[in-house]
Protein backbone atom coordinates (compact mmCIF):
# COMPACT_ATOMS: atom_id res chain seq x y z
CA UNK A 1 34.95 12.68 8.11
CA UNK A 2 37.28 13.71 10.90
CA UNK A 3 39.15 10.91 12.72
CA UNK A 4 38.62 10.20 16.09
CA UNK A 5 35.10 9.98 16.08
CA UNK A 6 32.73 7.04 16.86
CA UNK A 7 31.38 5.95 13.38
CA UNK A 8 27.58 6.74 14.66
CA UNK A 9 28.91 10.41 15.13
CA UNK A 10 30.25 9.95 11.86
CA UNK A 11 27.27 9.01 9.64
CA UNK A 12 24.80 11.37 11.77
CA UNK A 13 27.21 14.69 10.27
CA UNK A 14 25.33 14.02 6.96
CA UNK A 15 21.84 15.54 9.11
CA UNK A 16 21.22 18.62 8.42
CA UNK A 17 21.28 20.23 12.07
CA UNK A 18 20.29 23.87 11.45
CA UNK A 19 17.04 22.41 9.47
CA UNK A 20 16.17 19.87 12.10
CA UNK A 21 16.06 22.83 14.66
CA UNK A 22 14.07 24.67 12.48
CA UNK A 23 11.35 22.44 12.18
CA UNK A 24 11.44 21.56 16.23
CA UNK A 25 11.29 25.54 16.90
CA UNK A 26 7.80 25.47 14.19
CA UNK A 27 6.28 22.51 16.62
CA UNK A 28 7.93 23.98 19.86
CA UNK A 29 9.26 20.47 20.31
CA UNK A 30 11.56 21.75 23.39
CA UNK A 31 9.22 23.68 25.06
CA UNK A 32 10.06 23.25 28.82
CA UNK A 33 13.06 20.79 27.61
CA UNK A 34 16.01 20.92 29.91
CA UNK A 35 18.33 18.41 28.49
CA UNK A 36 16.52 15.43 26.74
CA UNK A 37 16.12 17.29 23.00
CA UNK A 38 13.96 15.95 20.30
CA UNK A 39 17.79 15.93 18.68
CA UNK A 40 18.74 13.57 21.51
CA UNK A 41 15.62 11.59 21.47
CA UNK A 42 16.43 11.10 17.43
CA UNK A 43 19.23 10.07 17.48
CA UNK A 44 18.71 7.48 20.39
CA UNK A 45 16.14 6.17 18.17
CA UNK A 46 18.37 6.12 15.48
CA UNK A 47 21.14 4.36 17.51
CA UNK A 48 18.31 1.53 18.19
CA UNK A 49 17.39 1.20 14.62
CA UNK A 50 21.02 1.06 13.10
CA UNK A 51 22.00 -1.28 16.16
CA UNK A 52 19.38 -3.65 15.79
CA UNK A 53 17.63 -2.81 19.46
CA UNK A 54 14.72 -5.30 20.19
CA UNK A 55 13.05 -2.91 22.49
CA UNK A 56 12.71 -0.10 24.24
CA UNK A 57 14.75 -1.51 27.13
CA UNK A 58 17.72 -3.23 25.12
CA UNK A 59 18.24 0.36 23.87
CA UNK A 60 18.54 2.11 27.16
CA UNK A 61 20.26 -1.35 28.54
CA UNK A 62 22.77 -0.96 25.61
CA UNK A 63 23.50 2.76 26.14
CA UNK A 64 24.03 2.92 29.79
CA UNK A 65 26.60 0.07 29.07
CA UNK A 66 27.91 2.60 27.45
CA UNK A 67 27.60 5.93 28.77
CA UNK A 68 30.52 7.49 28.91
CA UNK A 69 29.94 7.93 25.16
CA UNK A 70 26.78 8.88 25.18
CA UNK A 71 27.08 12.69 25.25
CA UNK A 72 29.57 12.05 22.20
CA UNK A 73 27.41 10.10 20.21
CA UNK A 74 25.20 13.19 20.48
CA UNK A 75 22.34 10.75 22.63
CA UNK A 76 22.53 13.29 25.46
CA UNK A 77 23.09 12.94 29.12
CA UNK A 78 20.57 10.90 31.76
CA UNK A 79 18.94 8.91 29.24
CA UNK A 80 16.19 6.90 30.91
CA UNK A 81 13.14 4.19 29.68
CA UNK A 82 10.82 7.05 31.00
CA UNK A 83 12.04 9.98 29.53
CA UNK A 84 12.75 8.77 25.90
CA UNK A 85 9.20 6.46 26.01
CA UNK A 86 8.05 9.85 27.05
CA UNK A 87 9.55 11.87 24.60
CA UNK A 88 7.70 9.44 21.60
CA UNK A 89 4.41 9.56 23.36
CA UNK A 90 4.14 13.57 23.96
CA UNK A 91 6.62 15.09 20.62
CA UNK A 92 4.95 16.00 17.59
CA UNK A 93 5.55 13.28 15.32
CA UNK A 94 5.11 15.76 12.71
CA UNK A 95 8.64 17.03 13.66
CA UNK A 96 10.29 13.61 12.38
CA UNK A 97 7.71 13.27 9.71
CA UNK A 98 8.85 16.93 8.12
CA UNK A 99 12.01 16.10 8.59
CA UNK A 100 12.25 12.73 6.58
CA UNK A 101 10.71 14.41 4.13
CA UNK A 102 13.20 16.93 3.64
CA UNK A 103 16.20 13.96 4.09
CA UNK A 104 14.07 12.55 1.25
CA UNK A 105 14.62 15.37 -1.00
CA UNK A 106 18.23 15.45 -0.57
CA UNK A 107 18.51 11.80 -1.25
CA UNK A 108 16.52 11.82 -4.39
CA UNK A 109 18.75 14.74 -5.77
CA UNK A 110 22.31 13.07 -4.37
CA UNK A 111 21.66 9.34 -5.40
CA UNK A 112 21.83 7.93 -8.74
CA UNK A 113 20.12 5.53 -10.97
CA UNK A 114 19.91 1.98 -9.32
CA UNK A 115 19.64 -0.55 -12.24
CA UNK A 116 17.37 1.19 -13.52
CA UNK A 117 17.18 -0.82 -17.50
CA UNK A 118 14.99 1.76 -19.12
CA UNK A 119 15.75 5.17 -21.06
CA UNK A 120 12.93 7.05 -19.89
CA UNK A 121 12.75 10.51 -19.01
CA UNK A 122 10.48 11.33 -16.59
CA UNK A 123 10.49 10.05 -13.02
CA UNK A 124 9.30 6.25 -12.35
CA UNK A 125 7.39 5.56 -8.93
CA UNK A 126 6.06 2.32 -7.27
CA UNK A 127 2.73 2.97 -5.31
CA UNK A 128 1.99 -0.06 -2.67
CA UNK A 129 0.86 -0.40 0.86
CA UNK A 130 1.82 -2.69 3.17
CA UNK A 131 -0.05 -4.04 6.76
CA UNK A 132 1.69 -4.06 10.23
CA UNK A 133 -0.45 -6.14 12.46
CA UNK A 134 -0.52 -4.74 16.11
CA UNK A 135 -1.30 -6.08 19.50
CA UNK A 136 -5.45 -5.20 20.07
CA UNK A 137 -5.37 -4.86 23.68
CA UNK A 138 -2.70 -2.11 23.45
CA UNK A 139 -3.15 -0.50 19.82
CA UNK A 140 -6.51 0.19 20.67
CA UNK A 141 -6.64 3.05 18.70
CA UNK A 142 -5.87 1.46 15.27
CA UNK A 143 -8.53 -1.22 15.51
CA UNK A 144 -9.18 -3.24 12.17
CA UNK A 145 -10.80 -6.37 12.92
CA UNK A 146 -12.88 -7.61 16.28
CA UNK A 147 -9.63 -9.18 17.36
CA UNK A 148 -7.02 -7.59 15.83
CA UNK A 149 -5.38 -4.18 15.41
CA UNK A 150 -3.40 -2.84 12.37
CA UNK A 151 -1.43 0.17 10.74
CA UNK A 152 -0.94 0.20 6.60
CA UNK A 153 2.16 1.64 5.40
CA UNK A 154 1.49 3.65 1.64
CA UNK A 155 4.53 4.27 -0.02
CA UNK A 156 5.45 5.95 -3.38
CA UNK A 157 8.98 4.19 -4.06
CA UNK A 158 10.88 6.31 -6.97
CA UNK A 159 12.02 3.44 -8.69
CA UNK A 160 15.35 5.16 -9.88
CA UNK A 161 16.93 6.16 -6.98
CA UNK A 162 15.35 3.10 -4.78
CA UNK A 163 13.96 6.35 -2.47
CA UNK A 164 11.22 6.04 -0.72
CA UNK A 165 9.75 9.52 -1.11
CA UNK A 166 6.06 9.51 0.32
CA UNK A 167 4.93 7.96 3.28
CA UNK A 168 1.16 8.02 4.44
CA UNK A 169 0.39 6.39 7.50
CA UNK A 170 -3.51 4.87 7.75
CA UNK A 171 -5.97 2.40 9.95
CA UNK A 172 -5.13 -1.05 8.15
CA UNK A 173 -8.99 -0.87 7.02
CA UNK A 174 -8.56 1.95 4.80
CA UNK A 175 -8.41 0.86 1.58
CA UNK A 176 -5.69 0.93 -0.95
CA UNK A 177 -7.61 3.71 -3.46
CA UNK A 178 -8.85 6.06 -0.89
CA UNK A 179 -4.44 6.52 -0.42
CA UNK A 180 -4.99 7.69 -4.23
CA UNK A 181 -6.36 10.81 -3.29
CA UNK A 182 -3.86 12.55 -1.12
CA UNK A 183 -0.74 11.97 -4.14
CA UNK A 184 0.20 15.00 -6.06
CA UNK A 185 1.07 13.48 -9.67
CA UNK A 186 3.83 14.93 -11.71
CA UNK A 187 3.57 15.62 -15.06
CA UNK A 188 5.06 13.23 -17.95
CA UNK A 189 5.93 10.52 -14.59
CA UNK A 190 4.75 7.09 -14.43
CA UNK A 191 2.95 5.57 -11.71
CA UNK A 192 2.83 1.96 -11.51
CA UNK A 193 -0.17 0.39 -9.11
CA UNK A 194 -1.13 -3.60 -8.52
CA UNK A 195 -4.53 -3.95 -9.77
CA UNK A 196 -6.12 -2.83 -6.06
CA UNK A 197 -6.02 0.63 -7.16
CA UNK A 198 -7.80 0.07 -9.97
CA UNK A 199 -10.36 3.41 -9.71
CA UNK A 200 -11.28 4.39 -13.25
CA UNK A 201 -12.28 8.19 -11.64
CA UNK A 202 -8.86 8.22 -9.73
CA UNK A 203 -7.02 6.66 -12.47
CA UNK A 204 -8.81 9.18 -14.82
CA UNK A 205 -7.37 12.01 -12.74
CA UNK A 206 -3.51 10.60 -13.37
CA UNK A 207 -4.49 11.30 -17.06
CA UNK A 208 -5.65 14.78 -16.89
CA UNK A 209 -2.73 15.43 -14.58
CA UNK A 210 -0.38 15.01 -17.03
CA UNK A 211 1.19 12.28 -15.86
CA UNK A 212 1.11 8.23 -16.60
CA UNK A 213 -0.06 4.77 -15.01
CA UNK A 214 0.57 0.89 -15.69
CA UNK A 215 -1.48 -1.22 -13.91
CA UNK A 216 -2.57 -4.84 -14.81
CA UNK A 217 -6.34 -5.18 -15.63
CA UNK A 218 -8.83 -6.90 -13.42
CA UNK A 219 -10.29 -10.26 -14.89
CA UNK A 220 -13.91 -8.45 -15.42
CA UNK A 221 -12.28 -5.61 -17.19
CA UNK A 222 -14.74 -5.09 -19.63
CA UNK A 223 -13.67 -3.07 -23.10
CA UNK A 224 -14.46 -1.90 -27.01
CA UNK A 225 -11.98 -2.52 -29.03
CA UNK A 226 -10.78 0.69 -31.34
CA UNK A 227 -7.17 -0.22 -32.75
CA UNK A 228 -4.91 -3.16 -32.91
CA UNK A 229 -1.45 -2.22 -33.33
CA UNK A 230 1.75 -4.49 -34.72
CA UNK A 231 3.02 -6.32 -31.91
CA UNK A 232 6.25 -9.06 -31.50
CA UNK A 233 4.47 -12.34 -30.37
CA UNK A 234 8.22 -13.94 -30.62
CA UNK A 235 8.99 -11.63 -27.64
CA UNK A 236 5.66 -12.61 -25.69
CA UNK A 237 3.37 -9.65 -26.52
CA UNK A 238 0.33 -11.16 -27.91
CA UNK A 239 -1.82 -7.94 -28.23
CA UNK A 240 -1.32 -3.96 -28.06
CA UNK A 241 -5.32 -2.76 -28.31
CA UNK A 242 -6.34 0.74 -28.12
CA UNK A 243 -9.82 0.49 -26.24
CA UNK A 244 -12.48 2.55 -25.05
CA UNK A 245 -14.47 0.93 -21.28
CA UNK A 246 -17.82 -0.40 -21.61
CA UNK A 247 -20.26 0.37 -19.25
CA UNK A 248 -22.12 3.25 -18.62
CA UNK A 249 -20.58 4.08 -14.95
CA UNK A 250 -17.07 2.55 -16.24
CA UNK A 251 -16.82 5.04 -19.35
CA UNK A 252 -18.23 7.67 -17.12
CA UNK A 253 -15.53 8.14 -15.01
CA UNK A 254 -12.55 7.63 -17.69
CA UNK A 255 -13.69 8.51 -21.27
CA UNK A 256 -10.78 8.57 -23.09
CA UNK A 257 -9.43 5.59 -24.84
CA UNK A 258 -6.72 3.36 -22.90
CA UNK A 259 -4.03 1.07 -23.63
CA UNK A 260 -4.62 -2.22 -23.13
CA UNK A 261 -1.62 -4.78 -23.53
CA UNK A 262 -1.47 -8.96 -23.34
CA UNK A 263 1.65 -10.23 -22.59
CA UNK A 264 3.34 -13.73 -21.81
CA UNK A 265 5.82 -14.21 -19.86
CA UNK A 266 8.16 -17.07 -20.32
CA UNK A 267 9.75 -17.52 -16.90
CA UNK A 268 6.93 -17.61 -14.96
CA UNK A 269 4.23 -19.09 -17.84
CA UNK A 270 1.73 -16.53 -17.24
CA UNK A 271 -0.37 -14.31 -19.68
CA UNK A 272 -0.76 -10.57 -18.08
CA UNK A 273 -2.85 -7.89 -19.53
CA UNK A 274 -1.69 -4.14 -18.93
CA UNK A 275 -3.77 -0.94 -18.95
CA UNK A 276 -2.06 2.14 -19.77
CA UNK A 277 -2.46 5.69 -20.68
CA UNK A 278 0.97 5.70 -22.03
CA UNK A 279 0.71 5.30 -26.23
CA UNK A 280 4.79 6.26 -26.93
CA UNK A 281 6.70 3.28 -25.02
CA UNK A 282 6.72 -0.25 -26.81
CA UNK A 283 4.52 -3.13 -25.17
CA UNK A 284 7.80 -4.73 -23.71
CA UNK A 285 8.86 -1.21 -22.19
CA UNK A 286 5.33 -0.95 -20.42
CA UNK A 287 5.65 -4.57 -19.22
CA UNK A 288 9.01 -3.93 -18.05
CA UNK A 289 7.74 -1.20 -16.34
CA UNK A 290 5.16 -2.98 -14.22
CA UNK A 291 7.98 -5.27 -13.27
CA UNK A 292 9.76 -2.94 -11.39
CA UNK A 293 6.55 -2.70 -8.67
CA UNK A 294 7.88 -5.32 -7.06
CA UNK A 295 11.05 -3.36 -5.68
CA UNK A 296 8.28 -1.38 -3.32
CA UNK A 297 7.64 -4.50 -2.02
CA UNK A 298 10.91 -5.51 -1.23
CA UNK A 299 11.68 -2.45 -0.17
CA UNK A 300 8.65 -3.25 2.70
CA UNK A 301 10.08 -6.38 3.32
CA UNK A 302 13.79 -4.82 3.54
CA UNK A 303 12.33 -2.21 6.21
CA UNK A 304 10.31 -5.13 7.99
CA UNK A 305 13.45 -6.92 8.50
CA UNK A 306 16.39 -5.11 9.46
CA UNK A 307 14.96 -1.75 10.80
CA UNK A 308 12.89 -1.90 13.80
CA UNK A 309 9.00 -1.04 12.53
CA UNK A 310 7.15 -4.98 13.07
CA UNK A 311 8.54 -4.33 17.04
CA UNK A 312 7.01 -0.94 18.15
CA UNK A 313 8.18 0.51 20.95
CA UNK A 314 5.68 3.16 22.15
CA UNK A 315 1.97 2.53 21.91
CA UNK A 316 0.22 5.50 21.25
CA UNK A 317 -0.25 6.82 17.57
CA UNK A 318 2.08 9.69 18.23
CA UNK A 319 4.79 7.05 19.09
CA UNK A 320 4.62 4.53 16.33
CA UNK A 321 4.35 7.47 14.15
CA UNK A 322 7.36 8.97 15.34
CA UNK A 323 9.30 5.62 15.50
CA UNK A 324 7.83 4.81 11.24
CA UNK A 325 9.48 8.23 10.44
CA UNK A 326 12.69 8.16 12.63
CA UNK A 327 12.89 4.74 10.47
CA UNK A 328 12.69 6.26 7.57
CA UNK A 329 15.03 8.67 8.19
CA UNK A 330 17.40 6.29 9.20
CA UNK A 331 17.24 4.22 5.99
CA UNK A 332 17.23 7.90 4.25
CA UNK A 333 20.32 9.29 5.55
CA UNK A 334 22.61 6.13 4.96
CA UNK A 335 21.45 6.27 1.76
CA UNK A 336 23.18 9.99 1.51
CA UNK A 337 25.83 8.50 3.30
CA UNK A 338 26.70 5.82 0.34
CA UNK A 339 26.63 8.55 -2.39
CA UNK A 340 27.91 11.06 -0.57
CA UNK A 341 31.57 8.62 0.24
CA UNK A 342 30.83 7.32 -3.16
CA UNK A 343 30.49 3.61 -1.60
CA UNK A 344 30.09 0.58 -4.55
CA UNK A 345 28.32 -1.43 -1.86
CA UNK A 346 24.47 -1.51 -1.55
CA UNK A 347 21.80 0.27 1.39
CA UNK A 348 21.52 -2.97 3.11
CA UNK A 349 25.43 -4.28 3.16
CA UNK A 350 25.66 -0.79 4.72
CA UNK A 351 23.58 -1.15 7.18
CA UNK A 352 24.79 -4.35 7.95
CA UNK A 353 28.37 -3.06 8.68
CA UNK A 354 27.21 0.13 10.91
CA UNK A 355 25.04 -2.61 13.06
CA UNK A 356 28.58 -4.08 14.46
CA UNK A 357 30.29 -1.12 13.91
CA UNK A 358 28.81 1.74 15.97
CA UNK A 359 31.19 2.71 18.63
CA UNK A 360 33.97 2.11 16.55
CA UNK A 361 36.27 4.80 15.68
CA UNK A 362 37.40 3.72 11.64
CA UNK A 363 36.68 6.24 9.37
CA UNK A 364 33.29 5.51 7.84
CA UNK A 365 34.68 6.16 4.21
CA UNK A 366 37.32 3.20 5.01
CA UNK A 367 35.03 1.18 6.37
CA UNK A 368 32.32 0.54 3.61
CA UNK A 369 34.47 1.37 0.22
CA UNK A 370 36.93 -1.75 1.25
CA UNK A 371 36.97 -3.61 -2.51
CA UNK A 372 36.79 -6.94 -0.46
CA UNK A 373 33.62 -6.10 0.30
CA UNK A 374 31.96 -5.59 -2.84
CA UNK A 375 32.04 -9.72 -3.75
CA UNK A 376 29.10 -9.59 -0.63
CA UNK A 377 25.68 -9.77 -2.49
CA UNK A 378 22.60 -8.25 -1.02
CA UNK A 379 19.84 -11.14 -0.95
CA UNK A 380 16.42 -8.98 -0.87
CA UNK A 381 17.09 -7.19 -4.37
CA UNK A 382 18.62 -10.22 -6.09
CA UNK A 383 15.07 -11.71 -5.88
CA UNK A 384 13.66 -9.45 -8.20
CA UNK A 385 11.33 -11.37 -10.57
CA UNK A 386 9.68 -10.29 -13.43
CA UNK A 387 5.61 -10.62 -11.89
């Protein structure tokens, strides 16, 4: 990073410009644009997010405070409320949707393994959905009860690199297996669900995709025993069954034999039962597996709390679209940022140095490698239990 610059400027090199202007020039995103760009209107978003903005107005209050620097923080010149609540209403959110997605990419292939405890091959992803409850009277348009209005968040979390890398953005009262239907499986991957997703037809096509799920089974899960294999009870597995479903409807839609797995777990004194298509990995590597589900959700509650998605700050669907991806992105790209400057600290003590850091002018390499830092524990992914 070259001195001299403000450590925003610093951590926004690692966009890709020439592909962000691409993708604008495919959605004409500055047609009639004299000087507020969808780059400027990005970044001011992005400025918000990694400063911890409340609103709409703290932003703009907090960059006319300062804005002498605002042309060389890259935020552009005459930034107003209007222009930039504008800007999220009318833009193609599709322009910061495409764009995450490629950020995604980039982060998957840059950033390592992140405690991840198994040997497995193929790629590992977490598929969960989360609600964001919205104001009725304004969110008219994403209506889920009488007197409420709602969003839900579906994300596939690749467990490995702690990357979020597909976001689908539904009416809260869409329901969690309908989100199924729009994933393109990978061959030899595992995909681990919570027991909402269980659709035998939908889990059925995971199988004949090539690829694998873990899922705990529903308490009415109804089965024929074919096989009992040799399992450790001293290490809690109780049973490893190869089944068949009962049930004409049930067998129907998945007619191939599944694995079905009881398990105990210690710490928390609970008996689990697994389903799997998955007949290579031990019992304890499936339920480990199904353990690690619970990062998606932190990774929701991460997002909730320190980047600015429960506070929206546009109210039609284009804008909290645009404002979910611009979030992402955000959360993407200093996630480049740590494994590009090779930083030993994690996404969130990151973030939590650029918040106060900003307009400062430290090199950004300087600033998060300090080995003083590194005794500062994140609190969100220590909390990782087992179920």
């Amino acid at each position: 990073m070259n001195q001299g610059k403000y450590v925003f400027s610093q951590i926004t090199e690692f966009l890709p410009r020439r592909v962000f202007d691409t993708i604008v020039e495919k959605y004409s995103g500055n047609h009639y644009v004299k000087h507020f760009t969808c780059w400027n209107q990005m970044l001011c978003m992005m400025f918000g997010q990694l400063g911890n903005c409340e609103s709409l107005s703290s932003l703009i209050l907090c960059i006319q405070a300062h804005k002498s620097k605002a042309y060389h923080l890259g935020l552009g010149v005459g930034i107003s409320k209007n222009n930039l609540a504008k800007a999220n209403e009318s833009r193609n959110w599709q322009i910061y949707s495409e764009f995450a997605y490629i950020l995604i990419a980039q982060a998957r292939k840059c950033c390592g393994p992140d405690e991840f405890e198994l040997s497995i091959e193929g790629n590992v992803y977490a598929f969960d959905s989360s609600v964001i409850d919205l104001c009725i009277s304004v969110f008219w348009w994403a209506k889920f009860k009488k007197t409420k209005s709602a969003i839900k968040l579906h994300t596939l979390y690749d467990v490995k690199t702690a990357i979020p890398c597909f976001i689908h953005i539904t009416e809260a009262a869409v329901h969690d297996v309908n989100a199924m239907d729009v994933l393109e499986y990978e061959k030899g991957s595992f995909y681990v669900f919570d027991r909402g997703y269980i659709d035998f037809k939908r889990l059925y096509r995971v199988h004949t995709e090539g690829a694998f799920f873990v899922t705990r089974a529903k308490d009415n899960f109804d089965y024929k025993r074919q096989k009992s294999q040799p399992c450790d009870r001293c290490k809690g597995v109780i049973c490893d069954q190869i089944v068949l479903l009962k049930g004409y409807y049930a067998a129907k839609k998945y007619p191939d034999k599944i694995r079905r797995i009881k398990y105990y777990d210690v710490e928390t004194n609970k008996t689990l039962v697994f389903i799997t298509n998955n007949f290579e990995l031990s019992a304890l590597e499936i339920a480990l597996l199904y353990k690690y589900r619970w990062r998606v959700e932190l990774f929701f509650k991460w997002i909730k709390q320190h980047l600015k998605i429960l506070t929206f700050w546009g109210t039609s669907e284009n804008a909290v679209k645009t404002q979910v991806y611009i979030a992402i992105i955000t959360y993407t790209l200093v996630a480049i940022a740590k494994s590009e400057l090779k930083s030993p600290l994690s996404t969130y003590e990151i973030l939590q140095i650029l918040s106060l850091s900003l307009l400062d002018k430290t090199p950004v390499k300087e600033l998060i490698n300090k080995p003083y830092l590194q005794n500062f524990k994140e609190p969100l992914y220590n909390q990782l239990k087992m179920f």
